[in-house]
Protein backbone atom coordinates (compact mmCIF):
# COMPACT_ATOMS: atom_id res chain seq x y z
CA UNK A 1 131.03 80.20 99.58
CA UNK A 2 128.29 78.78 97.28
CA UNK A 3 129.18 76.57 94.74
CA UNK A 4 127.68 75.50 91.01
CA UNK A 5 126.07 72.69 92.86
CA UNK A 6 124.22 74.98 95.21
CA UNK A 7 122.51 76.78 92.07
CA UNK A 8 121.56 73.98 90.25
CA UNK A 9 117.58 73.54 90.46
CA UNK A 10 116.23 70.48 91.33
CA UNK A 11 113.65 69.04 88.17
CA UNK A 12 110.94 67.04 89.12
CA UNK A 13 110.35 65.75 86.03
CA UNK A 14 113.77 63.70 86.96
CA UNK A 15 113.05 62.31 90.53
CA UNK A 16 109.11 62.50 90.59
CA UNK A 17 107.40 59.61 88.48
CA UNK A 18 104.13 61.33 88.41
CA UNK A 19 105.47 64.59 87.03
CA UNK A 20 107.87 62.99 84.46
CA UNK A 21 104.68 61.03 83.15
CA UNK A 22 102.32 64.42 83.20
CA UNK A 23 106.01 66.31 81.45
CA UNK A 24 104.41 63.86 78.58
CA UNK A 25 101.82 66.28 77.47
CA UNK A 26 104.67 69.03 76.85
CA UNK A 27 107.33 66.96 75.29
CA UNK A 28 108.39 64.79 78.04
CA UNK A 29 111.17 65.26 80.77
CA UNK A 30 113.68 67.73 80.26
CA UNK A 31 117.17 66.39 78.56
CA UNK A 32 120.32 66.93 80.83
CA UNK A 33 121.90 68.58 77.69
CA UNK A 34 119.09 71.31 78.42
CA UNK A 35 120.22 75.06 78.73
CA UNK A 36 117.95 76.15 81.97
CA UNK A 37 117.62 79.33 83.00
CA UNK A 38 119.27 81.17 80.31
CA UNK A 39 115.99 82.56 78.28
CA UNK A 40 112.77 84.82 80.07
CA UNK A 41 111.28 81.65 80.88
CA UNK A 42 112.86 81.44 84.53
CA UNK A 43 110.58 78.98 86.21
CA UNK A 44 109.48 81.60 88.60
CA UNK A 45 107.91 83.62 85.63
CA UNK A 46 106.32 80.48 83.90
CA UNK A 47 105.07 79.13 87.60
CA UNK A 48 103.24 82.56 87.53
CA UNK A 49 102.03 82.60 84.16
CA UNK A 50 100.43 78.84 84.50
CA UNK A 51 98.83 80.21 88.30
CA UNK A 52 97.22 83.36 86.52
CA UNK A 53 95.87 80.62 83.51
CA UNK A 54 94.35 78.57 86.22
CA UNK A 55 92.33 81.42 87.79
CA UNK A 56 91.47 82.65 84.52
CA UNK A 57 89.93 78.71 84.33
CA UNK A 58 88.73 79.25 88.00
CA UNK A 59 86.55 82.15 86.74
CA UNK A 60 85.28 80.69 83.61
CA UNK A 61 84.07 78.13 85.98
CA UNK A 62 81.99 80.70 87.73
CA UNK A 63 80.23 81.86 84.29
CA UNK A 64 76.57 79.90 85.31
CA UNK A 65 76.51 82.32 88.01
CA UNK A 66 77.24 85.92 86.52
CA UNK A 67 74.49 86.53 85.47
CA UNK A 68 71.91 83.99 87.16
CA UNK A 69 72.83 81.99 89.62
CA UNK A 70 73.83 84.51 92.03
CA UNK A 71 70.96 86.49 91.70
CA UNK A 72 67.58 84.28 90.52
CA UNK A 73 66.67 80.51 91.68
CA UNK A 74 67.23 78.86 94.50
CA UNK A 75 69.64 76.51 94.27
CA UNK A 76 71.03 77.54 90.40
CA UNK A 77 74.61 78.39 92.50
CA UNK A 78 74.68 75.38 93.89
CA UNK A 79 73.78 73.01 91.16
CA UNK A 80 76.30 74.62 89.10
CA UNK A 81 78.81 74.84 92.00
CA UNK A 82 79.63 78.46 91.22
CA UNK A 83 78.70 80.19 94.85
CA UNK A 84 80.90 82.95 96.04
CA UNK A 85 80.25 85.05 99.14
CA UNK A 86 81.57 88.06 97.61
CA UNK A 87 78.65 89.24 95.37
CA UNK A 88 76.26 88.32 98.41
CA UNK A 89 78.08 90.17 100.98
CA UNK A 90 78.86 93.83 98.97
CA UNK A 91 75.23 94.72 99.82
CA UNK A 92 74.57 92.02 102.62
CA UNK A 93 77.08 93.83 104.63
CA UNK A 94 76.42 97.23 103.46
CA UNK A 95 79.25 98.09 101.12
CA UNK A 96 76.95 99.49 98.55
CA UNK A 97 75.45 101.57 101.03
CA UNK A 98 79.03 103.35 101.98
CA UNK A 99 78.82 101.63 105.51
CA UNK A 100 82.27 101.74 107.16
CA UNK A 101 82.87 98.53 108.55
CA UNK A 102 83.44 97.78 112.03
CA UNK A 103 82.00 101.67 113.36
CA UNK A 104 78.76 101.44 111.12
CA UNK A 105 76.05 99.09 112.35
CA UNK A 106 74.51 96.87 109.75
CA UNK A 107 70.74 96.95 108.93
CA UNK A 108 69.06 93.73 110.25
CA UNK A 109 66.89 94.22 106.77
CA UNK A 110 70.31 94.29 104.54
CA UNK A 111 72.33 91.54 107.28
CA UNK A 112 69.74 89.24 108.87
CA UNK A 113 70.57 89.73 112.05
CA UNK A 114 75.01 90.42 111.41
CA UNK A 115 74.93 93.95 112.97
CA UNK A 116 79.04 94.01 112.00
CA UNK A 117 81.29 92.72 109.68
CA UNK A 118 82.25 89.55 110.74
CA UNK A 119 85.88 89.47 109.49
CA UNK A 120 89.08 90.14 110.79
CA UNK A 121 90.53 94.18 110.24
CA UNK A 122 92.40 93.66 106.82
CA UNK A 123 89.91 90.96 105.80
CA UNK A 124 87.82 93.92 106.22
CA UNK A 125 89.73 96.58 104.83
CA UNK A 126 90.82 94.39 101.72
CA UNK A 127 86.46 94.54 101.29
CA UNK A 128 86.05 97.98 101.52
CA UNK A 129 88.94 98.75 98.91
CA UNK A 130 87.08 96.78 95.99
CA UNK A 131 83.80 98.25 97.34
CA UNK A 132 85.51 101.88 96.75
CA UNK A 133 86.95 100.45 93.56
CA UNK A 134 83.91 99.31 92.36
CA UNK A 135 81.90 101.27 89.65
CA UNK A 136 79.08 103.07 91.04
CA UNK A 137 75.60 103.64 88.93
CA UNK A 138 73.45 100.53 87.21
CA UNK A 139 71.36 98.30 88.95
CA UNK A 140 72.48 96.53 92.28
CA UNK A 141 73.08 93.63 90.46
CA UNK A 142 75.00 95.01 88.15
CA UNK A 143 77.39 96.17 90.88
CA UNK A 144 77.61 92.96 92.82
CA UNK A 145 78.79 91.55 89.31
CA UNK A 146 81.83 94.15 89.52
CA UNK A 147 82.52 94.40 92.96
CA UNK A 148 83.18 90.28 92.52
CA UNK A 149 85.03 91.16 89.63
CA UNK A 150 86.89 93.58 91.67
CA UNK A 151 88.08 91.24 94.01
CA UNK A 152 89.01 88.91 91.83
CA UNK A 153 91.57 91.10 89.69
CA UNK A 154 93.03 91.61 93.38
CA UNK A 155 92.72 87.76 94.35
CA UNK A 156 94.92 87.23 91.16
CA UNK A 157 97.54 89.35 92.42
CA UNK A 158 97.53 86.93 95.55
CA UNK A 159 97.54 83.98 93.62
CA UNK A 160 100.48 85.32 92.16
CA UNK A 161 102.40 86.28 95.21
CA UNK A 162 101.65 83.30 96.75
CA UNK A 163 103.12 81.09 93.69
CA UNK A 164 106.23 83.24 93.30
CA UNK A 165 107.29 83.63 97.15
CA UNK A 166 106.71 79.87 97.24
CA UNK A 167 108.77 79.17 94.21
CA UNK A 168 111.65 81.31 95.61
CA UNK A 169 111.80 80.18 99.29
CA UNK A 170 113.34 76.88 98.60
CA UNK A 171 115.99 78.17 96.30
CA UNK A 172 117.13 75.12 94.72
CA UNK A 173 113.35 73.90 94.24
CA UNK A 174 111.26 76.62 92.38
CA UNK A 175 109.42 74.04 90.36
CA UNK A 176 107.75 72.82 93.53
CA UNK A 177 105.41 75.77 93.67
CA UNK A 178 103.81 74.38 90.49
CA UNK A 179 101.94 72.36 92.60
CA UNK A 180 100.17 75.29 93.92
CA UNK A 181 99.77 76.64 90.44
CA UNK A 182 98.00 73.92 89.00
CA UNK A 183 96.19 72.24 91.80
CA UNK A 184 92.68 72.45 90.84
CA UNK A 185 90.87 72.82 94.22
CA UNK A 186 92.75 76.05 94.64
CA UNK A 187 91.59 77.26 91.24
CA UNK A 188 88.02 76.45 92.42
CA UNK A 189 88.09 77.74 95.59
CA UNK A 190 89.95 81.07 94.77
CA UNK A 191 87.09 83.61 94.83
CA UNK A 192 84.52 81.81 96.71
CA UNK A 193 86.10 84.83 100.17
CA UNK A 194 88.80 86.43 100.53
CA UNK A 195 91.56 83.64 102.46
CA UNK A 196 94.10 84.25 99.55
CA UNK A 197 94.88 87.66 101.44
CA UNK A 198 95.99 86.39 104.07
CA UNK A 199 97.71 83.39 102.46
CA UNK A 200 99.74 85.74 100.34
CA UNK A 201 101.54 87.62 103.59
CA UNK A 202 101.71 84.17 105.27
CA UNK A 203 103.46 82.97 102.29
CA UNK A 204 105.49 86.00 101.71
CA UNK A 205 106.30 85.71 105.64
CA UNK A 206 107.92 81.89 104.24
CA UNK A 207 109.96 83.60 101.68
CA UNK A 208 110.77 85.92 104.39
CA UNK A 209 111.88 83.44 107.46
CA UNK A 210 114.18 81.29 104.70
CA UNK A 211 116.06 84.73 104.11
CA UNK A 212 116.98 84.82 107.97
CA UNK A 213 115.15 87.38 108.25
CA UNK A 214 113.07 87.10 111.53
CA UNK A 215 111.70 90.53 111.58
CA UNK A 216 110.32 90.50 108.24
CA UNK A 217 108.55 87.37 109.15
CA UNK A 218 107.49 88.68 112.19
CA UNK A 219 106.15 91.68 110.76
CA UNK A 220 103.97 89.55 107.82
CA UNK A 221 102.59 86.65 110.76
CA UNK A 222 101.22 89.70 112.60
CA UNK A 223 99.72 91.27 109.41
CA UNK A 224 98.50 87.94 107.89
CA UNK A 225 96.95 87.13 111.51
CA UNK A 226 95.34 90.11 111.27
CA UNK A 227 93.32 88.80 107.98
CA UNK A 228 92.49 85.54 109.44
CA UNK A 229 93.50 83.89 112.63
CA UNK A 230 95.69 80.90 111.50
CA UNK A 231 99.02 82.54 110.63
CA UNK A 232 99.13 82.65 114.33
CA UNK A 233 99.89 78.94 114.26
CA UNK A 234 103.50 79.67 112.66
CA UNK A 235 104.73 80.91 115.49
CA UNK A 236 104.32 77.31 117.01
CA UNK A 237 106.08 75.74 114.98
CA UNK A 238 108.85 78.57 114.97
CA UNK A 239 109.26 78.24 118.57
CA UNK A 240 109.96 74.48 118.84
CA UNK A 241 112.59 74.60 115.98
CA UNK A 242 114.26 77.66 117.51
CA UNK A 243 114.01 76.12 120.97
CA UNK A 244 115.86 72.64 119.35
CA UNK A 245 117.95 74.88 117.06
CA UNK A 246 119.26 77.30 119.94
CA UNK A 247 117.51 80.42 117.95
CA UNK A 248 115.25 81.34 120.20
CA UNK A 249 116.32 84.91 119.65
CA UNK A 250 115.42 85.04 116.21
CA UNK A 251 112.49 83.27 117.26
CA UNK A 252 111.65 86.45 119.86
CA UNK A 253 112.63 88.93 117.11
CA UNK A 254 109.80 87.49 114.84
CA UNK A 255 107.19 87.05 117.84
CA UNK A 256 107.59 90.67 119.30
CA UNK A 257 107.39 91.67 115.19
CA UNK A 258 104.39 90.03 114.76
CA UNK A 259 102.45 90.91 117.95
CA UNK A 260 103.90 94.93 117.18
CA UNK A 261 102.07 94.55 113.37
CA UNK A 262 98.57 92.88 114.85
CA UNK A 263 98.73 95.43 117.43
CA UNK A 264 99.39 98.48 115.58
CA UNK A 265 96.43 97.24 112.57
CA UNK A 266 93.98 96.63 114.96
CA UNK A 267 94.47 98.91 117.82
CA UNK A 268 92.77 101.83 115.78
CA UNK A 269 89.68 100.01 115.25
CA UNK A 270 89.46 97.77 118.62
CA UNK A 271 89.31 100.77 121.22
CA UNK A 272 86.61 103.05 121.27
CA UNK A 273 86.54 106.09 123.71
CA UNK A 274 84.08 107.54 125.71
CA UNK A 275 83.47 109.21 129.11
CA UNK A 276 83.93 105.96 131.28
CA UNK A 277 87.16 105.36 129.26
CA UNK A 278 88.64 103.05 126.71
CA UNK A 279 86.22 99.56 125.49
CA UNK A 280 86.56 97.02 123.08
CA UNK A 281 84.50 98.05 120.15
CA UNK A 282 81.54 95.64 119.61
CA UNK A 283 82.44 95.97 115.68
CA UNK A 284 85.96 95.05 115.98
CA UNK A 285 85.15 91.95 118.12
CA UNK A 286 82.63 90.61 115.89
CA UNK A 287 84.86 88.43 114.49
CA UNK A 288 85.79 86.89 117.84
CA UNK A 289 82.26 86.51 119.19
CA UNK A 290 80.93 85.09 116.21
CA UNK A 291 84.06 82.58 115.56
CA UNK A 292 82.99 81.52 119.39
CA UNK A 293 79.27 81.52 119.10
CA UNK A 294 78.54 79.55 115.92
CA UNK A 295 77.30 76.23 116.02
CA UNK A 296 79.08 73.59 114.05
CA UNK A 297 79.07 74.19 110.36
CA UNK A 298 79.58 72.67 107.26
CA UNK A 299 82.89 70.41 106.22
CA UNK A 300 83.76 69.68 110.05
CA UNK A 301 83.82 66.50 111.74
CA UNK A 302 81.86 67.65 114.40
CA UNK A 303 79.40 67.98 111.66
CA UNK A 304 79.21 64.81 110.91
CA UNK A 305 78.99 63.51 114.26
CA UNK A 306 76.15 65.61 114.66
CA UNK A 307 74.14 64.28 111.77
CA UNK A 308 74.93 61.03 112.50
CA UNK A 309 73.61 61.35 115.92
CA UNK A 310 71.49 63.80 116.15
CA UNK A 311 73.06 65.83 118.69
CA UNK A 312 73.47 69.27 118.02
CA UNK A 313 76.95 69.00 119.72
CA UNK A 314 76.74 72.50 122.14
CA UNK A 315 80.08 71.92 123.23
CA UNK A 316 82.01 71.45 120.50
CA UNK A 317 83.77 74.69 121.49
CA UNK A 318 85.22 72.71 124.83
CA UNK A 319 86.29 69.34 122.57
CA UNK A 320 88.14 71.41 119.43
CA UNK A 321 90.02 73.69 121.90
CA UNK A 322 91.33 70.24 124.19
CA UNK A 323 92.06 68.50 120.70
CA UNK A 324 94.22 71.31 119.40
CA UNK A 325 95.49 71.61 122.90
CA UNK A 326 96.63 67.83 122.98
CA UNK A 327 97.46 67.62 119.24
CA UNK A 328 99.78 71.08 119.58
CA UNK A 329 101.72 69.06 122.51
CA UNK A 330 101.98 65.93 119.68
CA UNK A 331 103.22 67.90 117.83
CA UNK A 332 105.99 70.12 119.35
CA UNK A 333 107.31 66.38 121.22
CA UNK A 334 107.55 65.95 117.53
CA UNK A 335 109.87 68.45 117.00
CA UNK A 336 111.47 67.75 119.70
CA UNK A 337 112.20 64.34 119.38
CA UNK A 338 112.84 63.67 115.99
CA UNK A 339 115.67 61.84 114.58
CA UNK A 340 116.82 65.56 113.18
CA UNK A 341 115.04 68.48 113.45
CA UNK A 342 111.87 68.72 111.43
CA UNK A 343 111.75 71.17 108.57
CA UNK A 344 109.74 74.38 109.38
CA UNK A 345 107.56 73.90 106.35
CA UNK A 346 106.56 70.39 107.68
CA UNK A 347 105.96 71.49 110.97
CA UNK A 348 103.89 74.62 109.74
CA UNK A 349 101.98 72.09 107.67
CA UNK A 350 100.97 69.67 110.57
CA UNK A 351 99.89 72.97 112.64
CA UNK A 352 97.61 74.28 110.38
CA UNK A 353 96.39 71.10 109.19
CA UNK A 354 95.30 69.98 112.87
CA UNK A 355 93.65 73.57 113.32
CA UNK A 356 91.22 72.84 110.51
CA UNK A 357 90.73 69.00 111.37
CA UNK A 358 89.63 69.67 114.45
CA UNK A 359 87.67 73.06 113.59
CA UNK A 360 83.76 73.73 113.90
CA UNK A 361 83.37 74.20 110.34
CA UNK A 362 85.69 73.37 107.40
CA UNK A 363 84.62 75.73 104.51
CA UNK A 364 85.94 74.77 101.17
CA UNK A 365 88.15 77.50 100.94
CA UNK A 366 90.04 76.44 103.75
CA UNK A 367 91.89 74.48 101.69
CA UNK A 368 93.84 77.31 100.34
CA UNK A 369 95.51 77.51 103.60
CA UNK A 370 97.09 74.22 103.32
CA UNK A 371 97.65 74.19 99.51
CA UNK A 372 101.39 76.54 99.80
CA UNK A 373 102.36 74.70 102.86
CA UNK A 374 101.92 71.49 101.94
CA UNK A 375 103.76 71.88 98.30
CA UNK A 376 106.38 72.89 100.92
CA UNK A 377 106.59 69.85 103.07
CA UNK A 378 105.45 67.40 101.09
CA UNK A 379 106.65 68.06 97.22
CA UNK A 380 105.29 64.79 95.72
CA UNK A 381 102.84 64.67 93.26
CA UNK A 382 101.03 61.55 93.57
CA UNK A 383 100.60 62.35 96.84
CA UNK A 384 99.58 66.03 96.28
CA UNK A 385 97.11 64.35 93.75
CA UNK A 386 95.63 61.95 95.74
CA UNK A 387 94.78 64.87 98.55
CA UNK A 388 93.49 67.63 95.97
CA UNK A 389 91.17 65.00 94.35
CA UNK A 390 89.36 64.51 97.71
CA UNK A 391 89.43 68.37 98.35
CA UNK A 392 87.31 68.22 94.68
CA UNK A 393 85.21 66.09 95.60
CA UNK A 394 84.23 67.91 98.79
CA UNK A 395 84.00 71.14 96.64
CA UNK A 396 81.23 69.48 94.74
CA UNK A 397 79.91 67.58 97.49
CA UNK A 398 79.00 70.41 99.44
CA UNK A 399 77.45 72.21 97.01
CA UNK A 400 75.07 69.49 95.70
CA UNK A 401 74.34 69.02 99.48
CA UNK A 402 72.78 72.40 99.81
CA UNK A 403 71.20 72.04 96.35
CA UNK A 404 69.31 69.09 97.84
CA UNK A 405 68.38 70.76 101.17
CA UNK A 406 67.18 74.22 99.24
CA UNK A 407 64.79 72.48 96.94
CA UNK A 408 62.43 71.68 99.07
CA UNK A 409 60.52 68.51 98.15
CA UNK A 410 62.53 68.27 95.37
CA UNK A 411 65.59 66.78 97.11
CA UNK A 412 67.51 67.54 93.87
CA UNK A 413 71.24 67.41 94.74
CA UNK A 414 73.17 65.13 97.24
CA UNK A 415 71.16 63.84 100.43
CA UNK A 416 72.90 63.96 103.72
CA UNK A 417 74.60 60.61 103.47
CA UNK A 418 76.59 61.19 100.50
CA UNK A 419 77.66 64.42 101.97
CA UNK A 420 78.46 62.63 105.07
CA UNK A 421 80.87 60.50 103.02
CA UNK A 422 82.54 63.24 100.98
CA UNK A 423 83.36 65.43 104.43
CA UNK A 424 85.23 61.70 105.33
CA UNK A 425 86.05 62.11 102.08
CA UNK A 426 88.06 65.38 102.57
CA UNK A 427 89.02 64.67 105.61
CA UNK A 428 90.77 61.37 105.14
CA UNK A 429 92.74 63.08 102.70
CA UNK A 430 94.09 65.83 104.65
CA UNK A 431 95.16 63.08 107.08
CA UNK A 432 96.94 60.81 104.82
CA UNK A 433 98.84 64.14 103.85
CA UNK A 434 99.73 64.57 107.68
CA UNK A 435 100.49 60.83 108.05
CA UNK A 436 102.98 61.35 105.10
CA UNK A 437 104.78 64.65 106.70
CA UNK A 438 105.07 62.70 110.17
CA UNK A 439 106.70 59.80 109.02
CA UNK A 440 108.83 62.00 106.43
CA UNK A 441 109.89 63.63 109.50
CA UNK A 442 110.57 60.35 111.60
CA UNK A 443 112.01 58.76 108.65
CA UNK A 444 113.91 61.78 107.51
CA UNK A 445 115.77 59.85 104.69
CA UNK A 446 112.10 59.54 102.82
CA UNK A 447 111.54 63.13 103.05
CA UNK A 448 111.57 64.39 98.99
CA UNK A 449 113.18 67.59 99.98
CA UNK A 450 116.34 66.07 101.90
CA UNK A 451 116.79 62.93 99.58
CA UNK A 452 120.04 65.23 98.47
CA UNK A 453 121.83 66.21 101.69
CA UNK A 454 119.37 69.53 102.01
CA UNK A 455 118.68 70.67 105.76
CA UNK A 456 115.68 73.17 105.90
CA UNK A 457 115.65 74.75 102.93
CA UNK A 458 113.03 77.35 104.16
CA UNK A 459 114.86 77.08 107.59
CA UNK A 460 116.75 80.48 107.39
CA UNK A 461 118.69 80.39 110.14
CA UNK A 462 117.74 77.22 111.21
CA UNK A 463 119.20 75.06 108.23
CA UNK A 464 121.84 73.44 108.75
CA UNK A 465 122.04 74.51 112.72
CA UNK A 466 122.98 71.60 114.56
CA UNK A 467 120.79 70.52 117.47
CA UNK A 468 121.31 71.83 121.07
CA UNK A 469 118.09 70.69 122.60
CA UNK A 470 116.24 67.19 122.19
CA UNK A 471 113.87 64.99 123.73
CA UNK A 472 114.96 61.76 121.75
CA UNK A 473 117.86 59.88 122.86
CA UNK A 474 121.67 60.37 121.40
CA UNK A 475 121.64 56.59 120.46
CA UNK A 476 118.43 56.97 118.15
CA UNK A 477 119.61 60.10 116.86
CA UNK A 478 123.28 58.74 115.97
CA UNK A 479 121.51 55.49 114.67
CA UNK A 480 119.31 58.09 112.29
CA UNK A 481 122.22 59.87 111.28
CA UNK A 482 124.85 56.86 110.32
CA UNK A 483 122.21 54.08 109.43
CA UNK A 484 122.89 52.26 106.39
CA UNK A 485 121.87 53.49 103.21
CA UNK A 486 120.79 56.98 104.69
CA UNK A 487 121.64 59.45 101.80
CA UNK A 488 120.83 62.34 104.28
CA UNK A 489 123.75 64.80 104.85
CA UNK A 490 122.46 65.84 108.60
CA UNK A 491 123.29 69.81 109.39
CA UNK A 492 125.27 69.90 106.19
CA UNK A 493 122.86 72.47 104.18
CA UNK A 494 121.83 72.06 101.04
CA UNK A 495 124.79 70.26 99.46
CA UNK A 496 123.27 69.47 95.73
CA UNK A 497 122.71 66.35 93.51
């Protein structure tokens, strides 16, 4: 049976420093005489409202390029830091041209040289929507303008899913989410492709897996997967806890789920018949081949390495795949030896995190795949702050670099060594994040989220399980449990204030 104590929301404003100092601008901290959630204003609804304001902002901030900087100079995008592959790829890919993607082959004239789409199937499919969506007639530019417009009314419904499944999967937490909603790299990076697709089913998949409901999940991890590859990861993360937790059926439930919804998106498009029997279309695998075959790219560390030492790094492939090999195993002996169980949310934050550490390339807008997670595992602000502020300066790092490269003699922009130090920059700060979650998860009593007596709060069925499987001793974990001062409740649920 729930009680009052259950329901009552956790306010930031009261236990975080840096939010009860930014509360300043709005009237301060809320009173404890307060009446909360007895008008509209729910904090779900205004968590949504302040997320749609900030990719109003997001837009405004892509005004230079409307109407120039997509379409005449140089390096006018990048100067103003308003790029976006979107307008660039509705005719670079064919969409204005009615190609199908995936069975239609791609003009090397309109491409340069990218005979297929290079995304994955509902990456693709979410593309050729807004191209059918978008107004037909005018001048080419003209359309591009629209079909980025296009994508961005749809982005915005994203951005809103994402904010409101995040607000609701830790139920005594919605205020968390606003995080999301107002950190500004996620405003900036919104439209620049199309990640907050698959960000909005891996988030809803979250919402889904805190419900106890494994299927759900699964079905949303296979879907989301299907959009981009990292949702994949989750099912790391999900395995270890169910494995400590004694769940692995729910775990199984959510794995067969998820490989049944990848399967039956992609199955249509990967198999192509003929006389000699079924292939793998060449379209469909694009993604895969391309993923495998690029050098390294822009934002990585392997990047870096390369500039400083002039080697062009050909097997980078061979060194990310051990690293995320090695740092998966880290990772799951950390779930498995933990004081208490790690939250799923921290876990699911350390997973992804690695994947785009030790990636070829780490695109700006990677950093929406991190942004929901890690207002999940690490709710702090100064700490949230301190990570988004090197994610902006990367943002305009990047884009001043290629400003410098694509002006020829000019060199007007960023030369390569203060790009090299905002890619440190970036990543440094996605680290310190991690370095936070791990020792939030060693030292469970510092963890924000379980400062009250809360389990897993997006655990589902895992929160408040007790632990049937470990790797860490039964004297370290009693000693965790029972040490002095500890104001964590272990396997009690969430308990309140």
């Amino acid at each position: 049976m729930r009680s009052a104590r259950d329901d009552q929301l956790v306010r930031p404003t009261v236990e975080d420093e840096v939010a009860a100092a930014g509360s300043e601008l709005i009237g301060g901290p809320v009173g404890r005489r307060a009446l909360l959630g007895v008008s509209w204003w729910t904090p779900v609804r205004v968590i949504a409202l302040v997320a749609i304001g900030m990719f109003a902002l997001g837009m405004v901030q892509k005004l230079p390029c409307y109407d120039h900087g997509w379409f005449f100079g140089a390096t006018t995008q990048y100067t103003h830091a308003c790029y976006s592959d979107i307008p660039h790829l509705y005719s670079g890919r064919g969409f204005d041209q009615g190609l199908l993607p995936y069975f239609d082959r791609i003009p090397q004239s309109l491409s340069g040289g990218m005979e297929y789409l290079e995304y994955p199937v509902l990456t693709g499919l979410f593309m050729e929507i807004a191209a059918l969506l978008t107004p037909g007639g005018g001048t080419i530019q003209h359309r591009e303008q629209m079909y980025w417009f296009v994508n961005a009314g749809m982005l915005l419904v994203c951005a809103a899913v994402i904010v409101v499944c995040s607000a609701r999967t830790h139920r005594r937490r919605p205020w968390d989410a606003l995080l999301i909603a107002l950190a500004p790299a996620f405003a900036l990076t919104a439209t620049i492709n199309w990640d907050l697709f698959a960000v909005a089913l891996t988030a809803a998949a979250m919402l889904m897996w805190s419900r106890g409901r494994a299927v759900a999940t699964g079905v949303l991890i296979g879907l989301a997967a299907a959009a981009k590859l990292y949702p994949v990861l989750l099912l790391g993360p999900l395995f270890v806890l169910c494995w400590r937790a004694g769940r692995l059926r729910a775990f199984l439930a959510a794995a067969a789920a998820a490989a049944g919804a990848w399967l039956a998106v992609n199955l249509p498009v990967m198999l192509t018949y003929d006389a000699d029997g079924f292939h793998i279309r060449a379209g469909w695998a694009k993604f895969y081949t391309f993923s495998q075959d690029r050098p390294v790219d822009f934002g990585s560390v392997w990047l870096f390495i390369s500039q400083r030492t002039g080697d062009p790094l050909e097997d980078a492939n061979t060194y990310a795949t051990l690293l995320m090999i090695l740092g998966c195993l880290a990772i799951g002996a950390l779930g498995l030896c933990a004081p208490r169980r790690p939250r799923f949310a921290q876990l699911a934050f350390l997973v992804v995190a690695l994947f785009i550490l030790v990636n070829k390339v780490y695109s700006p807008q990677y950093v929406l795949w991190l942004v929901p997670l890690a207002a999940l595992a690490r709710p702090k602000w100064r700490d949230f702050l301190i990570w988004q502020g090197c994610e902006v300066l990367y943002y305009l790092g990047i884009w001043f670099y290629l400003a410098y490269t694509g002006s020829g003699d000019k060199h007007q922009g960023l030369p390569p060594e203060g790009y090299q130090l905002a890619i440190i920059a970036h990543l440094l700060g996605t680290l310190y994040l991690c370095a936070l979650v791990v020792r939030d998860i060693l030292l469970p009593e510092r963890d924000v989220v379980r400062r009250d007596g809360s389990d897993d709060p997006s655990g589902g069925v895992l929160d408040g399980a007790p632990d049937i499987f470990t790797l860490g001793s039964a004297r370290r974990k009693r000693h965790a449990e029972h040490r002095e001062g500890a104001r964590v409740q272990w396997g009690t649920g969430s308990t309140g204030l």
